[in-house]
N, C-alpha and C. Protein backbone atom coordinates (compact mmCIF):
# COMPACT_ATOMS: atom_id res chain seq x y z
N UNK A 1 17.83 3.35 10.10
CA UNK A 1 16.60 4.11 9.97
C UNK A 1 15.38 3.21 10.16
N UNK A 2 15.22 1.93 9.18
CA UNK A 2 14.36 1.32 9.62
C UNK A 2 14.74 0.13 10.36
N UNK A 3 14.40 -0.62 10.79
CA UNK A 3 14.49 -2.22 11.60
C UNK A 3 13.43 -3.29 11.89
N UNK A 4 12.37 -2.77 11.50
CA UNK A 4 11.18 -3.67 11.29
C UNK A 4 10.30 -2.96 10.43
N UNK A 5 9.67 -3.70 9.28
CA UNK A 5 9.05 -3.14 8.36
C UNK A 5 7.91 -4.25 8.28
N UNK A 6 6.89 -3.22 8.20
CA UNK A 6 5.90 -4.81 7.92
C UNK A 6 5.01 -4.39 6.84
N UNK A 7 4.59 -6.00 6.25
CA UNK A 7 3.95 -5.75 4.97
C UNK A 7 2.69 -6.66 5.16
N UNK A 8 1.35 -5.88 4.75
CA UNK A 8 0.32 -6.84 5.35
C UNK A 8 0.22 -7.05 3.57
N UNK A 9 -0.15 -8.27 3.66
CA UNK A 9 -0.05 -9.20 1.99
C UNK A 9 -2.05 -9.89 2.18
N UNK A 10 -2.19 -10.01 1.24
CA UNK A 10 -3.05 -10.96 0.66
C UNK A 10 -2.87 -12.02 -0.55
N UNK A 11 -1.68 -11.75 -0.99
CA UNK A 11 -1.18 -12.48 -2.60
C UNK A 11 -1.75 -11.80 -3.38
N UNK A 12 -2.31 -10.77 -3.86
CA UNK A 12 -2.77 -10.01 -4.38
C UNK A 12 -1.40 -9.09 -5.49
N UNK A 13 -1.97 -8.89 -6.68
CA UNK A 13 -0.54 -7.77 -7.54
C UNK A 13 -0.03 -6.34 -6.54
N UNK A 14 -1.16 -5.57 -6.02
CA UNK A 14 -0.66 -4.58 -5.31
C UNK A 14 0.27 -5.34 -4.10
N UNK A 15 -0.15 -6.26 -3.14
CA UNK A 15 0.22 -6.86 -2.47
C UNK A 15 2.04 -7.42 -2.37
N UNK A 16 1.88 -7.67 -3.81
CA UNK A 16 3.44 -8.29 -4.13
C UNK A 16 3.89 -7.01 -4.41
N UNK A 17 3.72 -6.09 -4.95
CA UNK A 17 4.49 -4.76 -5.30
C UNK A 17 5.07 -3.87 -3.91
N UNK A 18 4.03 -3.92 -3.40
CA UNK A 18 4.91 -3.78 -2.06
C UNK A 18 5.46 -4.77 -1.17
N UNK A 19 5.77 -5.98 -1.55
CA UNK A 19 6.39 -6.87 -0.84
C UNK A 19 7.80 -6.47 -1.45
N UNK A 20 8.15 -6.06 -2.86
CA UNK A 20 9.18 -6.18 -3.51
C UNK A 20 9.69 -4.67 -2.79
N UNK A 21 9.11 -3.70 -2.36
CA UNK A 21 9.19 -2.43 -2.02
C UNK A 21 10.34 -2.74 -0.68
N UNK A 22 9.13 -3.42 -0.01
CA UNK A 22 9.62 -3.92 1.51
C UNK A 22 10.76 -4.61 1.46
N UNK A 23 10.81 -5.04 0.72
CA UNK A 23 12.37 -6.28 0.78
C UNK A 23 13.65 -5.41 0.22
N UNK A 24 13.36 -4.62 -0.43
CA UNK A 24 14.35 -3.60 -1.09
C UNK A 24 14.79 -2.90 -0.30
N UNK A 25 14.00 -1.74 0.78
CA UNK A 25 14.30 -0.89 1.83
C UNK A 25 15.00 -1.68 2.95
N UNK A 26 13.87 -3.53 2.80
CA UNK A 26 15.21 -3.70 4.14
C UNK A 26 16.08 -4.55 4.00
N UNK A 27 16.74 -5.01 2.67
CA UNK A 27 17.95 -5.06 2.26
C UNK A 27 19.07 -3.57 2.38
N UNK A 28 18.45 -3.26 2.13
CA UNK A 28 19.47 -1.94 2.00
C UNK A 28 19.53 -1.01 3.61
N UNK A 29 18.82 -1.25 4.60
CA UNK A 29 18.58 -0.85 5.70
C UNK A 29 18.85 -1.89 7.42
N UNK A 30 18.86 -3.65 6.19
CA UNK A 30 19.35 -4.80 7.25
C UNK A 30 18.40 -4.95 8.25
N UNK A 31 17.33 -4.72 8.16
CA UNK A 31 15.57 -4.37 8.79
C UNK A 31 15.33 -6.05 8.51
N UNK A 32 14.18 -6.12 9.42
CA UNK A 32 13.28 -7.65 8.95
C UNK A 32 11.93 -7.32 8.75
N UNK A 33 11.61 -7.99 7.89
CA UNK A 33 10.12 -7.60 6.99
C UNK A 33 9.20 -8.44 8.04
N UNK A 34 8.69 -8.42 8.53
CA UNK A 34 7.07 -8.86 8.73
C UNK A 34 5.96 -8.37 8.31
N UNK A 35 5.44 -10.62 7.24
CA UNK A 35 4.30 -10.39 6.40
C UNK A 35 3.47 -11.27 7.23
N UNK A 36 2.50 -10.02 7.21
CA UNK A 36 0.68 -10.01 7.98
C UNK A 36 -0.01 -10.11 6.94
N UNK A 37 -1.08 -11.07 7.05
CA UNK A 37 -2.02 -11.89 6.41
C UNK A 37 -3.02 -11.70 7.49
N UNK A 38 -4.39 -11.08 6.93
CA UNK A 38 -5.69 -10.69 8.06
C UNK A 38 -6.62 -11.66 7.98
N UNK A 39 -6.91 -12.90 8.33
CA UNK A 39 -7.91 -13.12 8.43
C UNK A 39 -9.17 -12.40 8.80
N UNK A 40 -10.08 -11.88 7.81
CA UNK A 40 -10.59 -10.75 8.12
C UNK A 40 -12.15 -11.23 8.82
N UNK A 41 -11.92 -11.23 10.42
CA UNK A 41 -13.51 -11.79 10.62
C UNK A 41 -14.78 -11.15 10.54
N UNK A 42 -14.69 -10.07 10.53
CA UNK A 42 -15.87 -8.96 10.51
C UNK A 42 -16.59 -8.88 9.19
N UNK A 43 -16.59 -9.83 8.26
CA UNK A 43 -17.51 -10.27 7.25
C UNK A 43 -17.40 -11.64 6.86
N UNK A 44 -16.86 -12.57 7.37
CA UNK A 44 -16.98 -14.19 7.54
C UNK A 44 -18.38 -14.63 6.87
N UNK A 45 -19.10 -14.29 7.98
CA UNK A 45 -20.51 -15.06 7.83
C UNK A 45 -21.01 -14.68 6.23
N UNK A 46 -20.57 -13.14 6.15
CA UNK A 46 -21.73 -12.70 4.85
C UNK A 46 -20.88 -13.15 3.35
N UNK A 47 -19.32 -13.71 3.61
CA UNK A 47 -18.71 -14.10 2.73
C UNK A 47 -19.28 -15.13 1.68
N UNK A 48 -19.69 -16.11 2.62
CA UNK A 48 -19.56 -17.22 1.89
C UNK A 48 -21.08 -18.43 2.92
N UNK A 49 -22.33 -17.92 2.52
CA UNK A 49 -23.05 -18.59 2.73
C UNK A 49 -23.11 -19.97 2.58
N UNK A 50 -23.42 -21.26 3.87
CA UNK A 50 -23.63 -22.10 3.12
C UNK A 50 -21.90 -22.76 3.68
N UNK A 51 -21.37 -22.14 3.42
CA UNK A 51 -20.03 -23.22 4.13
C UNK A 51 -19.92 -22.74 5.71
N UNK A 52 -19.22 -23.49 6.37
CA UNK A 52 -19.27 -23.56 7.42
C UNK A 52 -18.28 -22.77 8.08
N UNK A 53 -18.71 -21.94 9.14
CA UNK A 53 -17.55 -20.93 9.10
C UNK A 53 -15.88 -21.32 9.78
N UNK A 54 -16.11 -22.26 10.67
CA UNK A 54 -14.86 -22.99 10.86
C UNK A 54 -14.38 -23.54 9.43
N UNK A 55 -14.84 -23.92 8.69
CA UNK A 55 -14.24 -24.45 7.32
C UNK A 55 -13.82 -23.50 6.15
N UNK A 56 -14.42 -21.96 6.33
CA UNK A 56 -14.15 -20.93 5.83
C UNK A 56 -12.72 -20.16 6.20
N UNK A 57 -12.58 -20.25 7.96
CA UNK A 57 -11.76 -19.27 8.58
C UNK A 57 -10.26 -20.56 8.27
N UNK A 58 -10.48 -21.81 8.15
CA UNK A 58 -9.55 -22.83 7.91
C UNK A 58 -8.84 -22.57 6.91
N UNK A 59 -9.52 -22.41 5.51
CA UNK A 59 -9.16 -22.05 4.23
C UNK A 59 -8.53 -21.06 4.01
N UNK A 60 -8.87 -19.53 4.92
CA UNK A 60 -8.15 -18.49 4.84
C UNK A 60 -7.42 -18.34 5.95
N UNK A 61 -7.12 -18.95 6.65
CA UNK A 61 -5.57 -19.14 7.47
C UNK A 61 -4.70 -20.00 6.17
N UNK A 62 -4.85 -20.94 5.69
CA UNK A 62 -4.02 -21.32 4.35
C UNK A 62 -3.82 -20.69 3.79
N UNK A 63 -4.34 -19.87 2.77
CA UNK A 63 -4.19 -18.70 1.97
C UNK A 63 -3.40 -18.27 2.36
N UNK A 64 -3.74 -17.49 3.92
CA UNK A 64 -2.73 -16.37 4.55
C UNK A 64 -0.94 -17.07 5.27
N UNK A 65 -1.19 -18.30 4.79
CA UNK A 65 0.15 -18.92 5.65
C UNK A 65 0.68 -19.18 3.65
N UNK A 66 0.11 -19.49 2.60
CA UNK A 66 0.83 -19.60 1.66
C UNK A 66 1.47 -18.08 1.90
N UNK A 67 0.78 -16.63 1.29
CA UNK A 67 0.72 -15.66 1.37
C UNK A 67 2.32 -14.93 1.68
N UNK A 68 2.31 -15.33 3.14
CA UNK A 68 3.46 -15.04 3.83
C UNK A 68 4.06 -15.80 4.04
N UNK A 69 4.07 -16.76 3.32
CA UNK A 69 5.57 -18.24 2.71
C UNK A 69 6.26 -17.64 1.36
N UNK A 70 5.04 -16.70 1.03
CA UNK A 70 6.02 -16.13 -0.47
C UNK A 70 6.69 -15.33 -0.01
N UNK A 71 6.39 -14.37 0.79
CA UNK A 71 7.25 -13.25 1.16
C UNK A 71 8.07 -13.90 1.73
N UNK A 72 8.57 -14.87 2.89
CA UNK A 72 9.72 -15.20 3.23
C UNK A 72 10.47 -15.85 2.18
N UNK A 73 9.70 -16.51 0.81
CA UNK A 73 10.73 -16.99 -0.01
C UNK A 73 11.25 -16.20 -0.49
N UNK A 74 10.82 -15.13 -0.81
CA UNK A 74 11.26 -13.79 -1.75
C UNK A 74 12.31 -13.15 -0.92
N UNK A 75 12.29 -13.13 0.56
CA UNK A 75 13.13 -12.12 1.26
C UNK A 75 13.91 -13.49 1.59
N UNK A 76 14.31 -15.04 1.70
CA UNK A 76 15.32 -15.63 1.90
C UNK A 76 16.34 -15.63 0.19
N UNK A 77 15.40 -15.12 -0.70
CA UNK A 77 16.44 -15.05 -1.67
C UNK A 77 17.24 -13.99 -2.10
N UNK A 78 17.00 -12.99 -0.90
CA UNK A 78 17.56 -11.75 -0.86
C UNK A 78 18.30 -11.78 0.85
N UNK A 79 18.55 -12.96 1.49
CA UNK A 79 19.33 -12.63 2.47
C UNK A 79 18.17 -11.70 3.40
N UNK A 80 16.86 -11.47 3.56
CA UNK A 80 16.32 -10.75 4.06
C UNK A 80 15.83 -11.57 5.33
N UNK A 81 15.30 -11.19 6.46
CA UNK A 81 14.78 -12.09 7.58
C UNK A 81 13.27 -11.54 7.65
N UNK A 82 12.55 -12.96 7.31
CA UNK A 82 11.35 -12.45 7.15
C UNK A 82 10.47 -12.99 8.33
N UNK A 83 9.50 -12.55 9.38
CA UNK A 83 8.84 -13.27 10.47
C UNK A 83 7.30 -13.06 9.87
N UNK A 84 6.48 -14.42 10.01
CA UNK A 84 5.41 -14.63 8.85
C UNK A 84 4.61 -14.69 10.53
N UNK A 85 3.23 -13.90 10.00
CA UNK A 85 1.79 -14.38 11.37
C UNK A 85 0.87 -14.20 10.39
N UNK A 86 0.09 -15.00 11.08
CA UNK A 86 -1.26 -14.87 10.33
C UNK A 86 -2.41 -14.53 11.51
N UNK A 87 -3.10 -13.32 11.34
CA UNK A 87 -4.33 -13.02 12.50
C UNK A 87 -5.68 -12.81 12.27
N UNK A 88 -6.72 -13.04 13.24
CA UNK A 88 -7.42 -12.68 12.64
C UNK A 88 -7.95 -11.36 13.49
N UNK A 89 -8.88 -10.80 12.57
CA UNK A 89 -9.75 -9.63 13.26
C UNK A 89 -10.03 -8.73 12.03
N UNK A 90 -10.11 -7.27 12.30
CA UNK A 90 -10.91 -6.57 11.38
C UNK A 90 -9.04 -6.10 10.63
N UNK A 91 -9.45 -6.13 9.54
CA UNK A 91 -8.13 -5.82 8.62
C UNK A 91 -7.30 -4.90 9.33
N UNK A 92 -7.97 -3.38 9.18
CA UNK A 92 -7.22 -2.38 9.41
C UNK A 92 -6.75 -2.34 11.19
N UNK A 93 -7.86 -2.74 11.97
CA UNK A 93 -7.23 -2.82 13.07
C UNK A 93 -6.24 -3.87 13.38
N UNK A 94 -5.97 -4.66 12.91
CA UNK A 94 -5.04 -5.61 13.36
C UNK A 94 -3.60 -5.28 12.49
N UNK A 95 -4.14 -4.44 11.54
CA UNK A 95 -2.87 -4.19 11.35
C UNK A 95 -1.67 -2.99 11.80
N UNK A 96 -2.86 -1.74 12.23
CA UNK A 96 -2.48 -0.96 13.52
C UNK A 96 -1.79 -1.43 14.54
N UNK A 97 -2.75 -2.63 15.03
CA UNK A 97 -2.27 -3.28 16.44
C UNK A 97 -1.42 -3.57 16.37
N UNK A 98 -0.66 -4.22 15.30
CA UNK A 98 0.50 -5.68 14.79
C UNK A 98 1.28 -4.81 14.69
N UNK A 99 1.64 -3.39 14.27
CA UNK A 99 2.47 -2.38 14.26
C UNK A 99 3.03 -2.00 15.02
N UNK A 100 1.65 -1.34 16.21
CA UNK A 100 2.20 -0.87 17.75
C UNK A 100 2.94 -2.06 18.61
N UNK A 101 2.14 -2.89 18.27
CA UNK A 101 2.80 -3.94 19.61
C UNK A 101 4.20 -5.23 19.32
N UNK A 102 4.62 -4.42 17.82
CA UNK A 102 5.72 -5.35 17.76
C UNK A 102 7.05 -4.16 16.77
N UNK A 103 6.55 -3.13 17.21
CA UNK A 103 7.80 -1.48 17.34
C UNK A 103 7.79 -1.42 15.73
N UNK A 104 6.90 -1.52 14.67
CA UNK A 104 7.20 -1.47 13.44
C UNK A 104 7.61 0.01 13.45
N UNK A 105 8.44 -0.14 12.32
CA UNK A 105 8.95 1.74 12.17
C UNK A 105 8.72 2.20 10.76
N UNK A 106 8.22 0.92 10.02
CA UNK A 106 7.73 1.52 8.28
C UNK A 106 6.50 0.46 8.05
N UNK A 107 5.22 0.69 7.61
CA UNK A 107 4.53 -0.19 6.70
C UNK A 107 4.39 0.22 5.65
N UNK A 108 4.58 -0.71 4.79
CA UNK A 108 4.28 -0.99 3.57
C UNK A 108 3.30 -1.69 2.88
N UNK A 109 2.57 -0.97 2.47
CA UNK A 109 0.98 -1.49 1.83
C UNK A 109 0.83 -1.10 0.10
N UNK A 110 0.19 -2.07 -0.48
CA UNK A 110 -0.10 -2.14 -1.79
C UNK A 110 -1.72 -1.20 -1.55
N UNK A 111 -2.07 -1.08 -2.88
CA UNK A 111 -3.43 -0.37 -3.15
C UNK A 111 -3.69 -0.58 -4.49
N UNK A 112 -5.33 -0.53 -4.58
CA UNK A 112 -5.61 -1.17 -5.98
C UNK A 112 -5.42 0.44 -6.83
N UNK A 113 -5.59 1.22 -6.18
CA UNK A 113 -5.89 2.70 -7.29
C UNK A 113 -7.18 3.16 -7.40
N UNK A 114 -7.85 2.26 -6.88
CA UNK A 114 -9.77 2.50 -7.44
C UNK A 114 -9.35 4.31 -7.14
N UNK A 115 -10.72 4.65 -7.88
CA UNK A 115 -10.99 6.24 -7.76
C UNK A 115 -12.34 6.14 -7.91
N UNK A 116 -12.89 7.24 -7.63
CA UNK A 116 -15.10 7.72 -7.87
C UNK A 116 -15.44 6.83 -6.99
N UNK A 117 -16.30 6.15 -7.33
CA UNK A 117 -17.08 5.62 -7.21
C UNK A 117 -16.69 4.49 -6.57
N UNK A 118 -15.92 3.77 -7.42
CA UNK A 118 -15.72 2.56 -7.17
C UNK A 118 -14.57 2.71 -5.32
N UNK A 119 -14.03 3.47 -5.32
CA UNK A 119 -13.25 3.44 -4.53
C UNK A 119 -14.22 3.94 -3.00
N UNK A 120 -15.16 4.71 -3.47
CA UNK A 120 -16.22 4.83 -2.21
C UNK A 120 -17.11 3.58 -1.72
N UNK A 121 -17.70 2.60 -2.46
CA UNK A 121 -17.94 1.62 -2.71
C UNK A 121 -17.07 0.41 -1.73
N UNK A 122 -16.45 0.54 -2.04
CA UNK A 122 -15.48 -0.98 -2.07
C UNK A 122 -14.75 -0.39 -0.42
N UNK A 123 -14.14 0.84 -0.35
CA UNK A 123 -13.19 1.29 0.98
C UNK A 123 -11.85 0.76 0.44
N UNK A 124 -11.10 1.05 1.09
CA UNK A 124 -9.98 0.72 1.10
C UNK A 124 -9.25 0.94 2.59
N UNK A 125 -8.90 -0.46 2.72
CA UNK A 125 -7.87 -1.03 4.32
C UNK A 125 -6.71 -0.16 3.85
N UNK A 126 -6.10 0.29 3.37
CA UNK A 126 -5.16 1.18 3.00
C UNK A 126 -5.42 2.10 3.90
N UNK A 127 -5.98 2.88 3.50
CA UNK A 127 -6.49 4.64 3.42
C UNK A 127 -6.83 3.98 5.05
N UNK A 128 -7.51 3.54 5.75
CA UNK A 128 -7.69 3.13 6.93
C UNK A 128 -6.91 2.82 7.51
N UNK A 129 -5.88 2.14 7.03
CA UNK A 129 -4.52 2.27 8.15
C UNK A 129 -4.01 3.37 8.24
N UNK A 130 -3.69 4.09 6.98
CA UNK A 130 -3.22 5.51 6.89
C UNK A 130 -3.60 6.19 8.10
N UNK A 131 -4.72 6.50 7.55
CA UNK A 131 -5.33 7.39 8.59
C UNK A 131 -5.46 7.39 10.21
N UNK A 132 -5.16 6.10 10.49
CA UNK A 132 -5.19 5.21 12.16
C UNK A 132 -3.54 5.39 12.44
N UNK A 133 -2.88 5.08 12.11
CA UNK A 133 -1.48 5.02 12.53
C UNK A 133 -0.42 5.94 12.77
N UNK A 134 0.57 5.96 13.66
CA UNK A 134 1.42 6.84 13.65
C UNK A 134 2.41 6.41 12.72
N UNK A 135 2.86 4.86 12.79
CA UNK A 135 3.98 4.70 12.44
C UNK A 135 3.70 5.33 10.51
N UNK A 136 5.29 5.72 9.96
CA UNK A 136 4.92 5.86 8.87
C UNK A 136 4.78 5.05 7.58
N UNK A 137 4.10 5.05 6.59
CA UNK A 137 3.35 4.33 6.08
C UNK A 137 3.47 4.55 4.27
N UNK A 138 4.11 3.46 3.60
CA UNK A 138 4.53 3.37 2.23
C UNK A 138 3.41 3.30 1.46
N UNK A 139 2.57 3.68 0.46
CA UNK A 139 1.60 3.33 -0.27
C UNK A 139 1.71 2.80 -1.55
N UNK A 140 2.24 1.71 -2.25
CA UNK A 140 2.50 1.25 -3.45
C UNK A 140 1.00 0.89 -3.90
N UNK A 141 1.09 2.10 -5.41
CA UNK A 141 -0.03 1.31 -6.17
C UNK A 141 0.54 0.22 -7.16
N UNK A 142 -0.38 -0.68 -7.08
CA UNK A 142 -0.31 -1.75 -8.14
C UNK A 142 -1.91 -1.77 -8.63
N UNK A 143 -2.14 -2.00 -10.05
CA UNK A 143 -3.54 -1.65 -10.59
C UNK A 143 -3.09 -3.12 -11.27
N UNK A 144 -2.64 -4.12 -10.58
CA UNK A 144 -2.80 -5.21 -11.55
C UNK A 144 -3.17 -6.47 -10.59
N UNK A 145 -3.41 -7.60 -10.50
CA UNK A 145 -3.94 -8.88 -9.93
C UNK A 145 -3.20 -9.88 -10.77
């Protein structure tokens, strides 16, 4: 049913909740997980005034290569085959893209839960992939960090 499942991670609690999601379905399905880490460039500059943005986008390619070193540790201790990238561009589109152009057949995404306000506010790359994608699409809330 499935055979490639991908999980876009940040190290984040929602993040790991559906990593544990992902590794479960493709243990039991013999699927390989691919964990996507976004270097997200479309707010770089307004991130982090004052550092340099090559020294910014450096730091979060690390992040995003620890990130998806956990998920392959987590899925080599489950016999799982995990293929780790790290990209950059705008969250939700790259994770559309990373879907279509490498035959994903399930994603799996964490979500914080926000609601009101706060959830109009803030957006959510979730609800934006949702809504962009064909392939179908797991929503694990995790309300913890």
């Amino acid at each position: 049913m499935y055979d490639r499942i991908l999980v876009p991670t940040d190290g984040s609690g929602p993040a790991t909740a559906a990593t544990e999601h992902a590794l479960t379905l493709a243990d039991r399905f013999d699927a390989t997980v691919h964990a996507l880490y976004v270097v997200d460039t479309g707010g770089l500059a307004h991130e982090a005034p004052g550092i340099g943005l090559d020294t910014l986008r450096d730091a979060l390619r690390e992040e995003g290569e620890a990130a998806t070193g956990t998920v392959a540790d987590r899925g080599a201790e489950r016999s799982v085959d995990v293929t780790e990238s790290v990209a950059e561009g705008v969250a939700e589109d790259t994770i559309v893209d990373y879907a279509d152009e490498h035959g994903i057949d399930l994603i799996v995404m964490g979500t914080h839960g926000r609601s009101g306000l706060d959830r109009y506010l803030v957006g959510s790359v979730t609800e934006r992939v949702v809504r962009r994608t064909d392939v179908p699409t797991l929503v694990v809330r995790g309300d913890w960090d």
